[in-house]
Protein backbone atom coordinates (compact mmCIF):
# COMPACT_ATOMS: atom_id res chain seq x y z
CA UNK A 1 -42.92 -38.86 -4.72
CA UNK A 2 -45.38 -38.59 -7.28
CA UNK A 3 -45.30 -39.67 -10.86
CA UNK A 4 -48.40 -37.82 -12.29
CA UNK A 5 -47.88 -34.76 -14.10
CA UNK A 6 -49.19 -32.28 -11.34
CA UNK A 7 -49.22 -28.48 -10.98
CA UNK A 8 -46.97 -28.41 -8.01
CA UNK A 9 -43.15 -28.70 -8.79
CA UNK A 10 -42.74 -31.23 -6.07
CA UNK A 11 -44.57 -33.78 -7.99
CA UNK A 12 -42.09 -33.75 -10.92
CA UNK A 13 -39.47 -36.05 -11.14
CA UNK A 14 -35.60 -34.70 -11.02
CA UNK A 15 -33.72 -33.94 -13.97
CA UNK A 16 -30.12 -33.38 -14.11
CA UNK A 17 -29.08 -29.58 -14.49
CA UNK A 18 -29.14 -27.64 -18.13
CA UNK A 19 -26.04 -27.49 -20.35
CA UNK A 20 -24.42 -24.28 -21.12
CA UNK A 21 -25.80 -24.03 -25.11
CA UNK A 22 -29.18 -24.71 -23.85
CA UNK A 23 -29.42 -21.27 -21.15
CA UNK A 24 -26.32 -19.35 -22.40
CA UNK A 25 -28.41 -17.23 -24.26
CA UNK A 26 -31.29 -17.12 -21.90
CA UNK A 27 -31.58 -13.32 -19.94
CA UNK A 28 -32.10 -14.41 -16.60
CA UNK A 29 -32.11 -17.59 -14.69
CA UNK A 30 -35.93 -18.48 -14.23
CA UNK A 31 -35.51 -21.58 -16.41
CA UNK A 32 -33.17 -24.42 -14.48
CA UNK A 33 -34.16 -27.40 -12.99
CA UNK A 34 -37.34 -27.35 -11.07
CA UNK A 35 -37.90 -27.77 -6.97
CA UNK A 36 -37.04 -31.30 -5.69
CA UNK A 37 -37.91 -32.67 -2.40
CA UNK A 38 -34.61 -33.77 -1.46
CA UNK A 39 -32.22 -31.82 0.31
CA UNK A 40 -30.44 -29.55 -2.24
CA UNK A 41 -26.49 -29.11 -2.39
CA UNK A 42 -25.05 -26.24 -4.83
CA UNK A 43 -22.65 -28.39 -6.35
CA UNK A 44 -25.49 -30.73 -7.45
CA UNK A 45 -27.28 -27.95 -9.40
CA UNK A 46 -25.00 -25.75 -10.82
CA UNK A 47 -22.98 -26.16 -13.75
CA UNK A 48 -19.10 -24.75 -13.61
CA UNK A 49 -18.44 -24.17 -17.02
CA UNK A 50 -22.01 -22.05 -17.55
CA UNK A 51 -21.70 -20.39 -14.38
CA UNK A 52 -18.02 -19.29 -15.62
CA UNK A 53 -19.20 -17.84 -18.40
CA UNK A 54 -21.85 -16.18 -16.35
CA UNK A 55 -18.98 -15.02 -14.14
CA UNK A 56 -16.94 -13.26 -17.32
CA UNK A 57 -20.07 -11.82 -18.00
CA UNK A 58 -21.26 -10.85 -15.23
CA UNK A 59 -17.65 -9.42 -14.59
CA UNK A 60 -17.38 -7.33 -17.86
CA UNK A 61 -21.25 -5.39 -17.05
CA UNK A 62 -19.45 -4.95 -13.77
CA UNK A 63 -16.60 -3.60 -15.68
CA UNK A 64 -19.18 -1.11 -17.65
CA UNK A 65 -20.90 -0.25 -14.58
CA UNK A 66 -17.76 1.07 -12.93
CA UNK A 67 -16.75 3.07 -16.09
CA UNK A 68 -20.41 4.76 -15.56
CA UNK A 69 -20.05 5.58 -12.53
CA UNK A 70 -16.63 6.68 -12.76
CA UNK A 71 -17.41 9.21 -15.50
CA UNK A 72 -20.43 10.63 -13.58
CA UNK A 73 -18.11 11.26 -10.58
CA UNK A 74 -15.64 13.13 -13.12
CA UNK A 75 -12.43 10.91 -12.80
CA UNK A 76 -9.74 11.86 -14.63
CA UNK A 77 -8.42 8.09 -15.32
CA UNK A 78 -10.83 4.54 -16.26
CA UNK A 79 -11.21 2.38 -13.41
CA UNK A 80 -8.35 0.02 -12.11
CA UNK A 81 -10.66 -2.52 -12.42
CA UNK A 82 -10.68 -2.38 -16.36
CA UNK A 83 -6.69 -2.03 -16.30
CA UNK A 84 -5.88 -5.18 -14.35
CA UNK A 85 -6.57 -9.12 -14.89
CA UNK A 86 -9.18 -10.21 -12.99
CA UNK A 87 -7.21 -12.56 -10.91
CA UNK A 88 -5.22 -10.99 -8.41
CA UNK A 89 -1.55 -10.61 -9.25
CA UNK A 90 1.80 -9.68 -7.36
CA UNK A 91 2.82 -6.24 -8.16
CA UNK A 92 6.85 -5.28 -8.99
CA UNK A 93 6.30 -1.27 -8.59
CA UNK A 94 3.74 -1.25 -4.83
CA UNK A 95 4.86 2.53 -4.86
CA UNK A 96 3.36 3.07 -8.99
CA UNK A 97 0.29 1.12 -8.29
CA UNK A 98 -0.26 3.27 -4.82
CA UNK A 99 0.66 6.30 -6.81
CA UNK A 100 -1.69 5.43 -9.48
CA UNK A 101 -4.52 4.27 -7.18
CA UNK A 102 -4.20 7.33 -5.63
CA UNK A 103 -4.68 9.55 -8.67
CA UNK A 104 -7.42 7.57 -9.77
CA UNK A 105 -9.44 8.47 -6.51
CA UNK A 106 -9.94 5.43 -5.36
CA UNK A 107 -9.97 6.53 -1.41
CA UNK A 108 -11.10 4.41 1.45
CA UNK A 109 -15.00 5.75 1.30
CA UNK A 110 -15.02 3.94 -2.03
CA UNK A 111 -13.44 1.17 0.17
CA UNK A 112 -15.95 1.29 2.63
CA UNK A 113 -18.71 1.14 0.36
CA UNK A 114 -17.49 -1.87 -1.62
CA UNK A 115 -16.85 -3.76 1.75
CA UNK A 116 -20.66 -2.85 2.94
CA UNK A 117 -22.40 -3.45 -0.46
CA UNK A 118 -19.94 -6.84 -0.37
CA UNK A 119 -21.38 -8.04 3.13
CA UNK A 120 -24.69 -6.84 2.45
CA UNK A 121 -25.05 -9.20 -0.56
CA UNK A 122 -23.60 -11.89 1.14
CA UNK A 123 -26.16 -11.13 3.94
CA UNK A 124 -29.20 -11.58 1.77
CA UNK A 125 -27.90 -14.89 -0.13
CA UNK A 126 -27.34 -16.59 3.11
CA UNK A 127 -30.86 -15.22 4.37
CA UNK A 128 -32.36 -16.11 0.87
CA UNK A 129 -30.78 -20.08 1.37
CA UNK A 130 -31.67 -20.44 4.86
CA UNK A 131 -35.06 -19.14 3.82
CA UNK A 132 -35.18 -22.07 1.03
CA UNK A 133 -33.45 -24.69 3.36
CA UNK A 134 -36.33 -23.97 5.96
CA UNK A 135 -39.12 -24.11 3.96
CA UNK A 136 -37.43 -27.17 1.79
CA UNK A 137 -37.11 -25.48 -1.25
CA UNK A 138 -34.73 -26.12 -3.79
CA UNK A 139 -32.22 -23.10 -4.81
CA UNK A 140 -31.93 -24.67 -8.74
CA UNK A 141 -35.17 -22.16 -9.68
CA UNK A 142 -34.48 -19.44 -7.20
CA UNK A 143 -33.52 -16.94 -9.55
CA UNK A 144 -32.42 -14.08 -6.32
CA UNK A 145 -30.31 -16.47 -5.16
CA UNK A 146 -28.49 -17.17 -8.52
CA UNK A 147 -28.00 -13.36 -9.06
CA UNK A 148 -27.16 -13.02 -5.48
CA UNK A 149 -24.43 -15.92 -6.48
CA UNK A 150 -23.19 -14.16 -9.12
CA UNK A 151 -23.00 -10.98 -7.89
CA UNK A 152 -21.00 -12.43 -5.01
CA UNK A 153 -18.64 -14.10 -7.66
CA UNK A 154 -17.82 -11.04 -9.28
CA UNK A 155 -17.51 -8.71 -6.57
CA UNK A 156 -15.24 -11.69 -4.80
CA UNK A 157 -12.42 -11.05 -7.67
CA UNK A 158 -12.36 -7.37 -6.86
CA UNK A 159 -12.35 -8.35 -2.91
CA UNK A 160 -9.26 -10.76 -4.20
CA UNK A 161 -7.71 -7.46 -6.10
CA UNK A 162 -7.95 -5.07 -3.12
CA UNK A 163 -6.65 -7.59 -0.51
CA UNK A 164 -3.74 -7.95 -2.70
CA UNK A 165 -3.64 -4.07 -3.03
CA UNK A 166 -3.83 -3.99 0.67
CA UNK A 167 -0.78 -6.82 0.89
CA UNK A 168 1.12 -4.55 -1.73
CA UNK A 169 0.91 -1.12 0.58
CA UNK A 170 1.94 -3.27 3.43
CA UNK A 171 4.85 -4.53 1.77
CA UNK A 172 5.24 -0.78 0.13
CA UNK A 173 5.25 0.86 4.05
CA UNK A 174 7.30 -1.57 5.63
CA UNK A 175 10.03 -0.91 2.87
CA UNK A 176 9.29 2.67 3.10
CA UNK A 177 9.66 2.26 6.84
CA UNK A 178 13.20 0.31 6.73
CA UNK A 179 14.19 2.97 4.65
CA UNK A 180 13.54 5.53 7.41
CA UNK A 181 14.83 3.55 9.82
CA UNK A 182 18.48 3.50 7.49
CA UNK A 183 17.73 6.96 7.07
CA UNK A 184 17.99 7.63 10.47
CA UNK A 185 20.50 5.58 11.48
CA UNK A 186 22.40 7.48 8.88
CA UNK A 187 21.50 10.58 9.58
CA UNK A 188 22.54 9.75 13.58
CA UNK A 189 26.13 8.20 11.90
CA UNK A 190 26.30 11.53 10.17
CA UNK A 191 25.34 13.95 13.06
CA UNK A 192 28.07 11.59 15.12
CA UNK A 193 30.63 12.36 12.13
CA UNK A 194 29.96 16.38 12.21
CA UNK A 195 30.35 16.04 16.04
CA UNK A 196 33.88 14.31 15.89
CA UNK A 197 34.73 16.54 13.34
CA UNK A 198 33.86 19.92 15.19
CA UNK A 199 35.41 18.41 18.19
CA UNK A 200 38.31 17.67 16.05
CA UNK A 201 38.35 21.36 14.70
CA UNK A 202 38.20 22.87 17.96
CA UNK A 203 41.37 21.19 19.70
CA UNK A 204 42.98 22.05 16.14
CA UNK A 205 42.41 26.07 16.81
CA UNK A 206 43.38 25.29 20.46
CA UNK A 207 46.44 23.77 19.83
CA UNK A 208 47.11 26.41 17.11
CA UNK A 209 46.11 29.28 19.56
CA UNK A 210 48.38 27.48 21.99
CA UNK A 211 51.36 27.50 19.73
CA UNK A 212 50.91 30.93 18.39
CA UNK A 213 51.07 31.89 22.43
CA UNK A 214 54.21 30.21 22.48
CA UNK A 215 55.77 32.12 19.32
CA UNK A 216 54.50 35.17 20.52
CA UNK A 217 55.45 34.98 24.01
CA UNK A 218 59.58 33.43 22.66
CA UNK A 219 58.91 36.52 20.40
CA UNK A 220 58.98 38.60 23.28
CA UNK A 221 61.71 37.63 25.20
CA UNK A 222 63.47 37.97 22.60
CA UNK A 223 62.85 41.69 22.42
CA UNK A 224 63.01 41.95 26.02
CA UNK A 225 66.85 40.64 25.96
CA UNK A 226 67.39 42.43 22.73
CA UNK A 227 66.59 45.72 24.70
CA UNK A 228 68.47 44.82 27.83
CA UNK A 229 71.32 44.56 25.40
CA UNK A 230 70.68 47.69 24.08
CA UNK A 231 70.65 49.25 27.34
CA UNK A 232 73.88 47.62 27.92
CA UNK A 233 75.47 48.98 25.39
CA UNK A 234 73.80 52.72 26.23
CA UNK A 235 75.41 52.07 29.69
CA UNK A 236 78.37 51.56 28.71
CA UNK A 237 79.16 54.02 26.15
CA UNK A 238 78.06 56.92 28.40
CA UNK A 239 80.36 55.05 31.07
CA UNK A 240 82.97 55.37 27.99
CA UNK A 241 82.27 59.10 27.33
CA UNK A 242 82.48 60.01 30.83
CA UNK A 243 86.12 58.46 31.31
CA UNK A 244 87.24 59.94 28.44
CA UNK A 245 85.55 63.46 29.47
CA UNK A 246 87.36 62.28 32.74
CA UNK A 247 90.85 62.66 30.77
């Protein structure tokens, strides 16, 4: 390598990455360590506590962005993004947060969209580094593929949010789908139960009919004797009236 001071960044000598107080109030990214000929690593270049305060910003104009958008599109509600931490966390309520999602109008087109503007991103930065790797540039002063990074890094916490979102309605359905399958387990215990007890009913009002035969048809011979009895006794007091006629 050279040691002259020469216009090309090649001929510069390394130097370790910037600190945090010396680019945290810098707009862009333009001014990090220069090319170097060897072969760059990310971890080499970039600093974690900067590029998580780059993150919370970069997460908050994300934030602002959203609200923008939201309130062109007339929503009723702020975005869930502004409501919730931005590390993913286990819901109590899946049914509120569906509910709520739901009223919000957060539908699967917006879904879609985030997913494709998601892999596009992630398209171009791996383009944009195999682009650098291939010509041996370094990514330190590559300013797209910082952004790009960034981007990525905030757009990954909302990825984090809707997979756990997506983990939450699964949960949410397969409750809501045990709860079916008890419903209709109940409702077939139930049907079973009205069954038995029409079934019950009926031999009831047969065995009622059957016994109300019975009383009717004692009832009757009872008259029937009653009236042969009668008859009897008709017989016999015209046989009486004739004897004594007979005298």
């Amino acid at each position: 390598m050279m040691s002259g001071p020469s216009s090309s960044n090649r001929a510069k000598p390394y130097s370790p990455p910037p600190t945090v107080e010396n680019i945290s109030g810098s707009p862009n990214l333009q001014q990090v360590v220069p090319e170097d000929d060897v072969d760059p690593e990310l971890a080499r270049y970039l600093n974690r506590s900067y590029w998580e305060q780059r993150q919370s910003e970069e997460a908050q104009q994300h934030e602002k962005q959203l609200h923008h958008v939201s309130d062109r599109n007339g929503s009723r509600v702020d975005s869930p993004l502004s409501q919730q931490p931005s590390a993913p966390m286990s819901s109590t309520t899946p049914s509120n947060k569906l509910q709520h999602r739901h009223e919000n109008g957060e539908t699967d087109t917006e879904m879609e969209e985030f997913v494709a503007t998601l892999k596009m991103q992630v398209e171009i930065f791996v383009n944009r580094m195999k682009s650098n790797s291939s010509r041996g540039r370094s990514i330190a002063n590559d300013s797209s593929v910082q952004t790009l990074f960034m981007n990525i890094t905030a757009m990954h916490s909302r990825l984090l949010k809707h997979i756990q979102q997506q983990d939450d309605s699964r949960v949410y359905y397969e409750e809501l789908q045990d709860k079916l399958a008890q419903v209709k387990d109940a409702r077939a215990a139930l049907d079973a139960l009205r069954e038995e007890y029409r079934e019950k009913l009926r031999r009831q009002a047969e065995e009622a009919e059957r016994i109300r035969q019975m009383q009717m048809a004692h009832k009757l011979e009872i008259m029937r004797k009653k009236k042969q009895e009668y008859l009897q006794y008709q017989r016999q007091l015209a046989l009486q009236k004739i004897q004594e006629q007979e005298r």
